[in-house]
PDB file of N, CA and C in Angstrom:
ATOM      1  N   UNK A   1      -4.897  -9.579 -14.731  1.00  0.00           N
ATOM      2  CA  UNK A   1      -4.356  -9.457 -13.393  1.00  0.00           C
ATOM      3  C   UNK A   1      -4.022  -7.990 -13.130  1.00  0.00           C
ATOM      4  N   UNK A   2      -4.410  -7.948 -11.945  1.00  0.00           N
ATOM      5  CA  UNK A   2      -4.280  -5.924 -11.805  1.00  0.00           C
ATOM      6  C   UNK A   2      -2.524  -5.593 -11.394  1.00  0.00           C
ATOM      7  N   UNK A   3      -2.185  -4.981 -11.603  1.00  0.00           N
ATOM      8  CA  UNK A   3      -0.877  -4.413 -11.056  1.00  0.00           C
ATOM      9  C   UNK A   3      -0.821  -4.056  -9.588  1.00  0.00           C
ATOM     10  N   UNK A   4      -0.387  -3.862  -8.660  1.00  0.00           N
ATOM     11  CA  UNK A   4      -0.282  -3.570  -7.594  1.00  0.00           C
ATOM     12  C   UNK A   4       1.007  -3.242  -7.156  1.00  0.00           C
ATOM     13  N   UNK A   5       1.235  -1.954  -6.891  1.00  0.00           N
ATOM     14  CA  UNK A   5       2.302  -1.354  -6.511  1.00  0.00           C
ATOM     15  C   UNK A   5       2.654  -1.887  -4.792  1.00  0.00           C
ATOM     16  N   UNK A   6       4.413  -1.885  -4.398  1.00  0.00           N
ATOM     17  CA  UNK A   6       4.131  -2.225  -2.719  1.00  0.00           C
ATOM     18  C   UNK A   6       4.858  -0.865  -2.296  1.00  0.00           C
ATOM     19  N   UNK A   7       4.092   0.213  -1.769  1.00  0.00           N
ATOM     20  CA  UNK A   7       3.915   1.276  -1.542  1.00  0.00           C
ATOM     21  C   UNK A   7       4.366   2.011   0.229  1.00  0.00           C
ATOM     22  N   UNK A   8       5.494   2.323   0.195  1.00  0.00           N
ATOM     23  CA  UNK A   8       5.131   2.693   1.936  1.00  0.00           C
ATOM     24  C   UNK A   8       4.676   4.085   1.823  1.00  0.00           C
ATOM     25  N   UNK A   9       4.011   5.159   2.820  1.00  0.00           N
ATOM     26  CA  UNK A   9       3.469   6.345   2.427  1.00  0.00           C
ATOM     27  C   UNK A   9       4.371   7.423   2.131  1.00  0.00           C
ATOM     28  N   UNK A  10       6.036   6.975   2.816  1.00  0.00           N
ATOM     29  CA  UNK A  10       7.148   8.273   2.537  1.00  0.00           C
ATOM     30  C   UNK A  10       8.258   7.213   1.979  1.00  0.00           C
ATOM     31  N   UNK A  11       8.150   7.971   0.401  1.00  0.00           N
ATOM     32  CA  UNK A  11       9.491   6.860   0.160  1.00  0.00           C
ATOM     33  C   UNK A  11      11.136   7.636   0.598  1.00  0.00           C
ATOM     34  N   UNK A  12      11.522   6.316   0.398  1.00  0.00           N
ATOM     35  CA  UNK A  12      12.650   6.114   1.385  1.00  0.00           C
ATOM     36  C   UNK A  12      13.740   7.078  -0.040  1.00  0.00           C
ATOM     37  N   UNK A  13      13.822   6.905  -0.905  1.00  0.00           N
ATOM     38  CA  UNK A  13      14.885   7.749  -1.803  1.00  0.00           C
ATOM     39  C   UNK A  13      13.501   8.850  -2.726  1.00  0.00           C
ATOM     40  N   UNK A  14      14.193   9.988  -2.255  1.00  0.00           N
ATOM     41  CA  UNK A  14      13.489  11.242  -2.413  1.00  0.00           C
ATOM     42  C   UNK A  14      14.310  12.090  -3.320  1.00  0.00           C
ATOM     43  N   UNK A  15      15.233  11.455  -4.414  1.00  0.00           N
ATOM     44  CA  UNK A  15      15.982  11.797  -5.338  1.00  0.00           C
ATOM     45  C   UNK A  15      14.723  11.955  -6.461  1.00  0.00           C
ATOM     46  N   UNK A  16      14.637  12.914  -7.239  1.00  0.00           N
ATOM     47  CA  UNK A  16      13.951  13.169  -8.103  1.00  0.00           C
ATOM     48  C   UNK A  16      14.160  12.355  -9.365  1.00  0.00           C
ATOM     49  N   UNK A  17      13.737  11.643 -10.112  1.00  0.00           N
ATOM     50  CA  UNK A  17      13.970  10.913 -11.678  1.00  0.00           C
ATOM     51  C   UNK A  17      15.070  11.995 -12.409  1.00  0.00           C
ATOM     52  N   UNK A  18      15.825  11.248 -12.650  1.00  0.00           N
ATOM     53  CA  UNK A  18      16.971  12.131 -13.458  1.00  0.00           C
ATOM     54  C   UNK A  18      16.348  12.807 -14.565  1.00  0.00           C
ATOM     55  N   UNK A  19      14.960  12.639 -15.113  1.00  0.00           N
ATOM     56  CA  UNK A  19      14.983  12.631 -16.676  1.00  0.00           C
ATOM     57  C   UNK A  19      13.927  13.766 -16.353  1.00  0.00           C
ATOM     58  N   UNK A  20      13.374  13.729 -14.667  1.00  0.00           N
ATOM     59  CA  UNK A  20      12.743  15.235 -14.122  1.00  0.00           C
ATOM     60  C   UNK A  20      13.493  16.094 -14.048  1.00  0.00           C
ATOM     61  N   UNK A  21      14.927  16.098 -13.544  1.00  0.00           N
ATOM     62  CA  UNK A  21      16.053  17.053 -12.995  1.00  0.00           C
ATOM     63  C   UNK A  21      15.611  18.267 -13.629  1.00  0.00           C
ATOM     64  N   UNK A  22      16.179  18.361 -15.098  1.00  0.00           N
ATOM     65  CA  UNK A  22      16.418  19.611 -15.890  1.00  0.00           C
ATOM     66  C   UNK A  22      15.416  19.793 -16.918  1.00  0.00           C
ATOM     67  N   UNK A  23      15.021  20.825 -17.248  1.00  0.00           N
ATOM     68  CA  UNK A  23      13.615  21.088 -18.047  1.00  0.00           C
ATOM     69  C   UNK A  23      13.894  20.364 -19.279  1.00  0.00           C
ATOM     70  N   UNK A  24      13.092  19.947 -19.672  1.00  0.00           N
ATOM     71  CA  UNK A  24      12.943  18.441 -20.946  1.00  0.00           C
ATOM     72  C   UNK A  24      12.975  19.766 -22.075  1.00  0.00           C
ATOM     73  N   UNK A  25      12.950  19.414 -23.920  1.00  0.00           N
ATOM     74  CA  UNK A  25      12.961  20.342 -24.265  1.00  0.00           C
ATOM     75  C   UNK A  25      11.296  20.269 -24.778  1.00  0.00           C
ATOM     76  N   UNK A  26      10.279  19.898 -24.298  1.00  0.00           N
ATOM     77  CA  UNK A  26       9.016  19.599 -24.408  1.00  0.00           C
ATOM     78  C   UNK A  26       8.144  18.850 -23.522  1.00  0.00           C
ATOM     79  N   UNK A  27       7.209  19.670 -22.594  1.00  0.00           N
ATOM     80  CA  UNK A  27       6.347  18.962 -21.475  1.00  0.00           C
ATOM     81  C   UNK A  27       5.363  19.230 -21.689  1.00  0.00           C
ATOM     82  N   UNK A  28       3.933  18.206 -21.668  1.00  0.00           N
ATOM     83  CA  UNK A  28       3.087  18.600 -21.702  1.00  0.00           C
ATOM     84  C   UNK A  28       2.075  17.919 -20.553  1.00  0.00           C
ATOM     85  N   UNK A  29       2.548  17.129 -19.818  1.00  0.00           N
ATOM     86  CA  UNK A  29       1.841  16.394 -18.771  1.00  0.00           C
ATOM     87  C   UNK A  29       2.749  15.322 -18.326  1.00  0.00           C
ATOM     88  N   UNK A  30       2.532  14.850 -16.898  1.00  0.00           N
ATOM     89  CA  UNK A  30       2.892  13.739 -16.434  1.00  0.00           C
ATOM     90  C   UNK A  30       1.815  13.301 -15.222  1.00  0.00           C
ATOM     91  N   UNK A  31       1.664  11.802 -15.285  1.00  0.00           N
ATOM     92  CA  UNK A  31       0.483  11.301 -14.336  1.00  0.00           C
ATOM     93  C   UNK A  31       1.367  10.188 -13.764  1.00  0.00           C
ATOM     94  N   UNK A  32       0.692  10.259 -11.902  1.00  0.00           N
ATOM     95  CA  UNK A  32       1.176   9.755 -11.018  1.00  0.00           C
ATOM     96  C   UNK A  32       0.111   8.547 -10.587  1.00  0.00           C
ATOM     97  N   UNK A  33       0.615   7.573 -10.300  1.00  0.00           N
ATOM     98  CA  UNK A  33      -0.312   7.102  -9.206  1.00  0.00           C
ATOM     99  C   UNK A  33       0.309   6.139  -8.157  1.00  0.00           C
ATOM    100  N   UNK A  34      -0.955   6.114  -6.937  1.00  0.00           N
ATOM    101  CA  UNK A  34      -0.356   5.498  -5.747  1.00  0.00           C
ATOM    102  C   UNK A  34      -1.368   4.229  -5.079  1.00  0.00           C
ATOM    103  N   UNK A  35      -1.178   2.905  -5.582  1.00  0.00           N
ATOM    104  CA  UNK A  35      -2.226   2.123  -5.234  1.00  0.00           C
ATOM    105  C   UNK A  35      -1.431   1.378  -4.344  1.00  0.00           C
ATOM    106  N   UNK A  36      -2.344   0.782  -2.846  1.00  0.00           N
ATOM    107  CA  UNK A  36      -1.596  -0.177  -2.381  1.00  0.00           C
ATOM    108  C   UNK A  36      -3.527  -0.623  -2.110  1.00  0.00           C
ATOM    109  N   UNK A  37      -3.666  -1.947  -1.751  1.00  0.00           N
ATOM    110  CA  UNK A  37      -4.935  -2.082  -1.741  1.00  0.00           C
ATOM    111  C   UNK A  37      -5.177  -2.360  -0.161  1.00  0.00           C
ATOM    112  N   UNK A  38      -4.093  -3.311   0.694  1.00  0.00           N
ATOM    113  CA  UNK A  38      -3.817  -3.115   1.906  1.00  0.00           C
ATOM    114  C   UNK A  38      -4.365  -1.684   2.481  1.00  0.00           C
ATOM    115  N   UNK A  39      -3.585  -0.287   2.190  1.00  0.00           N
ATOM    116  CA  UNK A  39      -4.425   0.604   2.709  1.00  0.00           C
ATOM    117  C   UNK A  39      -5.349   1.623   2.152  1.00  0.00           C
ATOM    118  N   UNK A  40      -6.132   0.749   1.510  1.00  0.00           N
ATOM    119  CA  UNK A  40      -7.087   1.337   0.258  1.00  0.00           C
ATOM    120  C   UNK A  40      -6.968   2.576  -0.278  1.00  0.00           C
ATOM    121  N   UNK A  41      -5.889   2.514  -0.765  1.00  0.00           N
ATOM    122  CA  UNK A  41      -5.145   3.268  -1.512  1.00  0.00           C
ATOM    123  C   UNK A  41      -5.251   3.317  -3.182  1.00  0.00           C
ATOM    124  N   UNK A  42      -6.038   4.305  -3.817  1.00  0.00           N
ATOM    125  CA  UNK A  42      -6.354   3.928  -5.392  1.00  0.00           C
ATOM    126  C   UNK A  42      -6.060   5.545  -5.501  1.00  0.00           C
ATOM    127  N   UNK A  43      -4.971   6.328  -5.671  1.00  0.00           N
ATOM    128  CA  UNK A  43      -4.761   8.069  -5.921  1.00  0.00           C
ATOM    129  C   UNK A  43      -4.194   7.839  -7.255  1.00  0.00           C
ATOM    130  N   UNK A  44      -4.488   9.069  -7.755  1.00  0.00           N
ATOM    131  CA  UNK A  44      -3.929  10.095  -9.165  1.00  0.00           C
ATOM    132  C   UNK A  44      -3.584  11.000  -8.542  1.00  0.00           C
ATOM    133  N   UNK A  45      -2.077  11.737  -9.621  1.00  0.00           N
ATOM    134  CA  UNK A  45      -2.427  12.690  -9.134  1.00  0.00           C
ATOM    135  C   UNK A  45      -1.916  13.312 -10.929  1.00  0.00           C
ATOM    136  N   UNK A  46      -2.563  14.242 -11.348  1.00  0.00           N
ATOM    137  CA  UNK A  46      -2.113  15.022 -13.120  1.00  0.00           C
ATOM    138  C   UNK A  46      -1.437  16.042 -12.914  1.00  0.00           C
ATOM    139  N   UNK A  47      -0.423  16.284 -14.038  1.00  0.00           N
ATOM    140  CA  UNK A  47       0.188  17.685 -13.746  1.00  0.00           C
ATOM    141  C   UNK A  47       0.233  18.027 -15.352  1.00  0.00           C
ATOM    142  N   UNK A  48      -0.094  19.426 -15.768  1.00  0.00           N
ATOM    143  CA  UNK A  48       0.238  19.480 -16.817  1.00  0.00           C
ATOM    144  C   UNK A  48       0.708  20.978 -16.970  1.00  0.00           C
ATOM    145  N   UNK A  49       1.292  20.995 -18.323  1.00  0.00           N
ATOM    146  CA  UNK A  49       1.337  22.365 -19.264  1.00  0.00           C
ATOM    147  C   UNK A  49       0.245  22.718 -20.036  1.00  0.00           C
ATOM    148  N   UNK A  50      -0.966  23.718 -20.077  1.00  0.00           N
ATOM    149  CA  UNK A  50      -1.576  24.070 -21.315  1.00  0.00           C
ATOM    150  C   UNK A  50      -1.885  25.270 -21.327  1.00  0.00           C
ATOM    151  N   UNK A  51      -2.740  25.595 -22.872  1.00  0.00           N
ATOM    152  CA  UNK A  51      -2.423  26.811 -22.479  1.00  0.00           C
ATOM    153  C   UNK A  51      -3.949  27.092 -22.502  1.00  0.00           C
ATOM    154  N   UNK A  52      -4.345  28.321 -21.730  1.00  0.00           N
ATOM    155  CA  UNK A  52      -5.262  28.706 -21.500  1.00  0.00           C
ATOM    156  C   UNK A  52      -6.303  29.944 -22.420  1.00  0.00           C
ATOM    157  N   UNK A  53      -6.987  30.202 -22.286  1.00  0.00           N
ATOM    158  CA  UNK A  53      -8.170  31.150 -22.555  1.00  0.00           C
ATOM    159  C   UNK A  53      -7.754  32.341 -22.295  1.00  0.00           C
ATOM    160  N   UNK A  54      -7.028  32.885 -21.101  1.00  0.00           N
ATOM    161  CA  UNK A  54      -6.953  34.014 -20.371  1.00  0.00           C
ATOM    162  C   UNK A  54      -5.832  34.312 -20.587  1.00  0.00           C
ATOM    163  N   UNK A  55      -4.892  33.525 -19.802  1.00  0.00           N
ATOM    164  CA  UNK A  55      -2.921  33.369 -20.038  1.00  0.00           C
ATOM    165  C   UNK A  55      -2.594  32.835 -21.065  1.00  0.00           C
ATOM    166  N   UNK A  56      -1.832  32.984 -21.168  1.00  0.00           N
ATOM    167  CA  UNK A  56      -0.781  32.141 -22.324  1.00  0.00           C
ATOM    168  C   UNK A  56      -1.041  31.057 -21.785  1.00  0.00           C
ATOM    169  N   UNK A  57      -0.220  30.447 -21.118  1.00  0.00           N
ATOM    170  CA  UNK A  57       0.001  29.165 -20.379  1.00  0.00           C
ATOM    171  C   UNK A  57      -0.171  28.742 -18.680  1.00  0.00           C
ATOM    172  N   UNK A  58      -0.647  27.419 -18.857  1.00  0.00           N
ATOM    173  CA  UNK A  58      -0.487  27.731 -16.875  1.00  0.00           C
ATOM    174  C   UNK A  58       0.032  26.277 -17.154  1.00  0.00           C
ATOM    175  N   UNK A  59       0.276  25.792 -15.666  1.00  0.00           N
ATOM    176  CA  UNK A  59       0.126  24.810 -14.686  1.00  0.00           C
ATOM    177  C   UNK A  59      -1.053  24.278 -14.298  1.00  0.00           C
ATOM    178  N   UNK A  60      -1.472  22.985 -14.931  1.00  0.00           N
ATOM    179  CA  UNK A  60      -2.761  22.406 -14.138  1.00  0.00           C
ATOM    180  C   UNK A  60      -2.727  21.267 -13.849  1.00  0.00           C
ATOM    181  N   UNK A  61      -3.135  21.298 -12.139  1.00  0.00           N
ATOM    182  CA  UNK A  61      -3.369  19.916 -11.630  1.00  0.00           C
ATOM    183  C   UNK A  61      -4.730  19.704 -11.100  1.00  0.00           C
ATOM    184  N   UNK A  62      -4.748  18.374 -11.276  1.00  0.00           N
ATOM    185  CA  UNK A  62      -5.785  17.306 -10.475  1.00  0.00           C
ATOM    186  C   UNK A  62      -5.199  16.464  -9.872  1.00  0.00           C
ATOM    187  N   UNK A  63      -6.050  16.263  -8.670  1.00  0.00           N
ATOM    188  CA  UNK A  63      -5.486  14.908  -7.992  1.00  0.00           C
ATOM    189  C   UNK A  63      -6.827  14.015  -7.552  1.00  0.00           C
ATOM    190  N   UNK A  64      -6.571  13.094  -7.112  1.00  0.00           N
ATOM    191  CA  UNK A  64      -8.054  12.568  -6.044  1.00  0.00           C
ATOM    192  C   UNK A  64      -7.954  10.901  -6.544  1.00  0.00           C
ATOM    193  N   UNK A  65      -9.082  10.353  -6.158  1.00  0.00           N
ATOM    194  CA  UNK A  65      -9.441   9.234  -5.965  1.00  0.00           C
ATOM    195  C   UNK A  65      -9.683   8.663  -7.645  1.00  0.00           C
ATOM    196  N   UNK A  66      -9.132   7.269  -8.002  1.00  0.00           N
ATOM    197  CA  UNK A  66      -9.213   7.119  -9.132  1.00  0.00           C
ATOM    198  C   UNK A  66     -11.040   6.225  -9.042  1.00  0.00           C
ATOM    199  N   UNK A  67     -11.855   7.345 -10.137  1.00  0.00           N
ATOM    200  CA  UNK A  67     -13.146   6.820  -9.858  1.00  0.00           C
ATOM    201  C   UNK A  67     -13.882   7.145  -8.796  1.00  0.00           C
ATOM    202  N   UNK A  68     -13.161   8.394  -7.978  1.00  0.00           N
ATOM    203  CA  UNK A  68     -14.332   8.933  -7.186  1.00  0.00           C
ATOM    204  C   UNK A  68     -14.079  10.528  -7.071  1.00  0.00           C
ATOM    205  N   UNK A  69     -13.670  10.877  -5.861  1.00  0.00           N
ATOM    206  CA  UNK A  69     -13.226  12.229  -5.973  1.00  0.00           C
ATOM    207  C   UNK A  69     -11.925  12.568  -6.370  1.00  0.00           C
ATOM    208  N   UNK A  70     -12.176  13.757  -7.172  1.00  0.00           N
ATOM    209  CA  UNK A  70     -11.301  14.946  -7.906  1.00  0.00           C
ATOM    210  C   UNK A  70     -11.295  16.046  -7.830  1.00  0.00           C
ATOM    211  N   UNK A  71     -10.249  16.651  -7.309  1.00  0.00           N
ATOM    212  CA  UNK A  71     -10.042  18.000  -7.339  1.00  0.00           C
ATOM    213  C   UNK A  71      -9.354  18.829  -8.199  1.00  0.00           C
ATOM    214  N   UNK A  72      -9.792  19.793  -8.645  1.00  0.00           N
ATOM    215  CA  UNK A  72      -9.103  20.508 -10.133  1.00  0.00           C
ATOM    216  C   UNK A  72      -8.544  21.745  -9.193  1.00  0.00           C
ATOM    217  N   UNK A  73      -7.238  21.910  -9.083  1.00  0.00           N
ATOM    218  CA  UNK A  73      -6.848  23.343  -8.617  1.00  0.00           C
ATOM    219  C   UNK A  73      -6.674  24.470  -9.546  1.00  0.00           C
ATOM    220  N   UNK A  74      -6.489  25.491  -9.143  1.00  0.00           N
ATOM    221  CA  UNK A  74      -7.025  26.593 -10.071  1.00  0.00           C
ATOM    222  C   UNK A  74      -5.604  26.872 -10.572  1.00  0.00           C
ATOM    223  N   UNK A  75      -5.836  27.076 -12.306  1.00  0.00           N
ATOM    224  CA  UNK A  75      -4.541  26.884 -13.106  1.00  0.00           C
ATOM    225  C   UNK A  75      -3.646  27.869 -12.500  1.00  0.00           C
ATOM    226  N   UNK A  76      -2.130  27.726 -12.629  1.00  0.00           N
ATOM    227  CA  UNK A  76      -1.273  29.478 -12.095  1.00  0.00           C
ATOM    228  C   UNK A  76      -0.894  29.191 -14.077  1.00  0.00           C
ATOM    229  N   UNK A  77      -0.978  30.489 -14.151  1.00  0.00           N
ATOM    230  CA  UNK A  77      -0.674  31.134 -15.284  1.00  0.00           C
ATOM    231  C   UNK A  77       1.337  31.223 -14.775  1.00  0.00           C
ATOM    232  N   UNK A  78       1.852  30.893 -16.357  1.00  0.00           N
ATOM    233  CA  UNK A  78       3.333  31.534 -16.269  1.00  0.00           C
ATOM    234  C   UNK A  78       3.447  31.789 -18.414  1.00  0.00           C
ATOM    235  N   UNK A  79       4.559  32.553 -17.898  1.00  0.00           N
ATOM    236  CA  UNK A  79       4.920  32.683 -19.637  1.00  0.00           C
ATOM    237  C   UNK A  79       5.409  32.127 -20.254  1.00  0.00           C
ATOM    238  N   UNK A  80       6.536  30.851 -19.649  1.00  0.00           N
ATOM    239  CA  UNK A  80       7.126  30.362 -20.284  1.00  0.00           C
ATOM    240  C   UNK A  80       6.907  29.141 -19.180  1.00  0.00           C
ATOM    241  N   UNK A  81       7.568  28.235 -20.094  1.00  0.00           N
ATOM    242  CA  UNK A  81       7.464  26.780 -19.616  1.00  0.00           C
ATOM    243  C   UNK A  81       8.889  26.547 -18.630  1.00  0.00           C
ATOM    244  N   UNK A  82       9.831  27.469 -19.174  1.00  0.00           N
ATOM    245  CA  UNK A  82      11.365  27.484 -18.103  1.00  0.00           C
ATOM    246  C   UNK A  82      10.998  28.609 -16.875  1.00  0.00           C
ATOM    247  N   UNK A  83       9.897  29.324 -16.869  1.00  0.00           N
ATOM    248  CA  UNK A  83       9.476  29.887 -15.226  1.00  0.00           C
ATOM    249  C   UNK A  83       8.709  28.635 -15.030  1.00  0.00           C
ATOM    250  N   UNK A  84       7.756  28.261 -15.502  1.00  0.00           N
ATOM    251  CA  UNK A  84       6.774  27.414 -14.506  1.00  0.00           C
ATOM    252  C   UNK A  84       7.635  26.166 -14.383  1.00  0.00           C
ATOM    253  N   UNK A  85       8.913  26.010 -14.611  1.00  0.00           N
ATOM    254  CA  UNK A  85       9.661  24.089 -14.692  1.00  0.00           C
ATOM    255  C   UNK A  85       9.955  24.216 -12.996  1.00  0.00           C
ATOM    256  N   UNK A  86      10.151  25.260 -12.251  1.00  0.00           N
ATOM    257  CA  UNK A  86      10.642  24.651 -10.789  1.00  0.00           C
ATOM    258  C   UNK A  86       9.335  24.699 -10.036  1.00  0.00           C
ATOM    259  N   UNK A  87       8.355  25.070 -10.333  1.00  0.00           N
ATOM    260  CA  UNK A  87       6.826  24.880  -9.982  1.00  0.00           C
ATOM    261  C   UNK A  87       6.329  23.374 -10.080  1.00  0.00           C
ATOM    262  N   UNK A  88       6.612  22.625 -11.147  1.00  0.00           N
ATOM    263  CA  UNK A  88       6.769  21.617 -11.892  1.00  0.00           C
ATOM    264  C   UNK A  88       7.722  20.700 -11.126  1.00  0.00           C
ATOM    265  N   UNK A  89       8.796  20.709 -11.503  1.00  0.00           N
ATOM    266  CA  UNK A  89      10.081  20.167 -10.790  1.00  0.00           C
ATOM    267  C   UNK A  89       9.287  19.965  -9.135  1.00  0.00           C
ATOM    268  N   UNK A  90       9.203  20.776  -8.706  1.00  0.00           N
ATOM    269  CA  UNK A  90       8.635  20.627  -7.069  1.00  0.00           C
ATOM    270  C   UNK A  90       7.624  19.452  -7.043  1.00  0.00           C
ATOM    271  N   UNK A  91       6.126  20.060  -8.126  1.00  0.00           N
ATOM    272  CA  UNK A  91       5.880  18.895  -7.781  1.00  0.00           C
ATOM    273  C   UNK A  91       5.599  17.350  -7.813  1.00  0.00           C
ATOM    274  N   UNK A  92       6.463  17.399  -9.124  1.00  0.00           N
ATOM    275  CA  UNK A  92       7.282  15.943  -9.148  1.00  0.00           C
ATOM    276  C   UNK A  92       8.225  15.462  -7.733  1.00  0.00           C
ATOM    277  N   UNK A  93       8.585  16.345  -7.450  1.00  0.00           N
ATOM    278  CA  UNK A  93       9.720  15.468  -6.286  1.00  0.00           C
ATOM    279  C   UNK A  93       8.870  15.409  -4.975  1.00  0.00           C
ATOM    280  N   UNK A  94       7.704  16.516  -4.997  1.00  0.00           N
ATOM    281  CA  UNK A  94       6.807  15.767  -3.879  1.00  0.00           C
ATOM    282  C   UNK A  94       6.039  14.370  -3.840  1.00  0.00           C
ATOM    283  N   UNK A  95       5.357  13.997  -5.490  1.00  0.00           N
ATOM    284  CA  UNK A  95       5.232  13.025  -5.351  1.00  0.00           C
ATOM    285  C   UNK A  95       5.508  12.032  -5.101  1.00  0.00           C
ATOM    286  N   UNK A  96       6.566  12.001  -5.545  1.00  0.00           N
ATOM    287  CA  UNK A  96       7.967  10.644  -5.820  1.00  0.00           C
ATOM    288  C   UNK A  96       8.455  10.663  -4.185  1.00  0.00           C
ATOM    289  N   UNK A  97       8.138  11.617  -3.230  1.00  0.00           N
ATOM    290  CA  UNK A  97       8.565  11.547  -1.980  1.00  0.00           C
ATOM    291  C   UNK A  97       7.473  11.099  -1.155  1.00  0.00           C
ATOM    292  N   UNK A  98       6.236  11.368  -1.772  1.00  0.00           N
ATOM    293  CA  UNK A  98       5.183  10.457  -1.419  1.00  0.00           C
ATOM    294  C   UNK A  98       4.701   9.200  -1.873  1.00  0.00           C
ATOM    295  N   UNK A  99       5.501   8.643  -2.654  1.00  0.00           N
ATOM    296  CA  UNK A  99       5.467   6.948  -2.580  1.00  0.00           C
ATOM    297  C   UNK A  99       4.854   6.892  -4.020  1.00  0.00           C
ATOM    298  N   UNK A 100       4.462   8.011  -5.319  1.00  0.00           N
ATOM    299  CA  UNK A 100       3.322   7.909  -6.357  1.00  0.00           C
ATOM    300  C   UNK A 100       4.451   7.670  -7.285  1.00  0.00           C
ATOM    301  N   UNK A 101       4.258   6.579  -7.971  1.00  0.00           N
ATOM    302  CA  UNK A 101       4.860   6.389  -9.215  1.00  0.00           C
ATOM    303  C   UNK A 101       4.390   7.011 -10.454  1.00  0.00           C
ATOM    304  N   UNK A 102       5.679   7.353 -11.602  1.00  0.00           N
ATOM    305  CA  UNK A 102       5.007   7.518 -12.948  1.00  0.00           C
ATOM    306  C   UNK A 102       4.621   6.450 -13.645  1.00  0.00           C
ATOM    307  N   UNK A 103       3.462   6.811 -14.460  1.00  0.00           N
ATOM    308  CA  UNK A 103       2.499   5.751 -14.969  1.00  0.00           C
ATOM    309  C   UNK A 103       2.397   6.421 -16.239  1.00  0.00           C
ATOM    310  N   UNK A 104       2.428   7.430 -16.618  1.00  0.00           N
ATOM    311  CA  UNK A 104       2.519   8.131 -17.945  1.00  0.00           C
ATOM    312  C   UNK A 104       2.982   9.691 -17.781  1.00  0.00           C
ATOM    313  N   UNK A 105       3.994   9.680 -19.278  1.00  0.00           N
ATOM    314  CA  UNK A 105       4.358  11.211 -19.427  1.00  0.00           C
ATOM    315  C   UNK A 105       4.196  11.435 -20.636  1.00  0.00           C
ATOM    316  N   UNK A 106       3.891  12.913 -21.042  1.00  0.00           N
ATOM    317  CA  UNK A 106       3.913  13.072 -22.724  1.00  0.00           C
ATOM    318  C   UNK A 106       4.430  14.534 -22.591  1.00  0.00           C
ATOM    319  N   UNK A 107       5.495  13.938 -23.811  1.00  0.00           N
ATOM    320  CA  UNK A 107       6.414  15.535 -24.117  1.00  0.00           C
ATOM    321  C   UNK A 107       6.214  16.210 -25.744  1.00  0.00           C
TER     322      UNK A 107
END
C-alpha cells in the first residue's frame, strides 16, 4: 500500500523541526518529499553537505519530479559546515513551509 501524504501547498505551522533549529554536531544530507496524488504531486527535494573537487565543501541540491525531471543546482562552496548551517537552516524551513515532509536524514 503506497503512503500518501494529505498535503495543502503552504503549511499552516512554518516552525522549523526543533532538531533543524541549531547546527547538529554532524550533517550530511536530508531528503524531502511532497506527494499528494489529488494534485499530482510526486516532488523531492535533496540537500546535502559534501565535499568537493575544487572547494573544500559545498552545499548541494536537487529537486524535481520523483522519476522524471531533476535539477542539480550548482554546488556554493563554504568552509565550514557552521557558515553553510543558515544556508541550510533556510532551506529546511522553506520546505517545511511548503508542505515537504522529511523522509530521510543522515548525520
Amino acid at each position: 500500500m503506497q503512503k500518501v501524504h494529505q498535503l495543502s501547498l503552504i503549511n499552516k505551522d512554518t516552525r522549523l523541526p526543533e532538531q533543524w533549529e541549531h547546527l547538529p554536531k554532524k550533517f550530511t544530507s536530508i531528503l524531502f518529499e511532497r506527494v499528494c496524488p489529488e494534485k499530482n504531486e510526486n516532488k523531492f527535494y535533496w540537500l546535502a553537505w559534501q565535499p568537493t573537487l575544487i572547494d573544500d565543501w559545498a552545499v548541494v541540491r536537487i529537486h524535481g519530479r520523483k522519476g522524471g525531471f531533476q535539477r542539480v543546482l550548482s554546488p556554493t562552496p563554504f568552509r565550514s559546515l557552521a557558515e553553510a548551517w543558515p544556508v541550510i537552516r533556510r532551506a529546511i524551513q522553506v520546505r517545511v513551509r511548503r508542505g515537504y515532509t522529511v523522509v530521510g536524514a543522515h548525520e
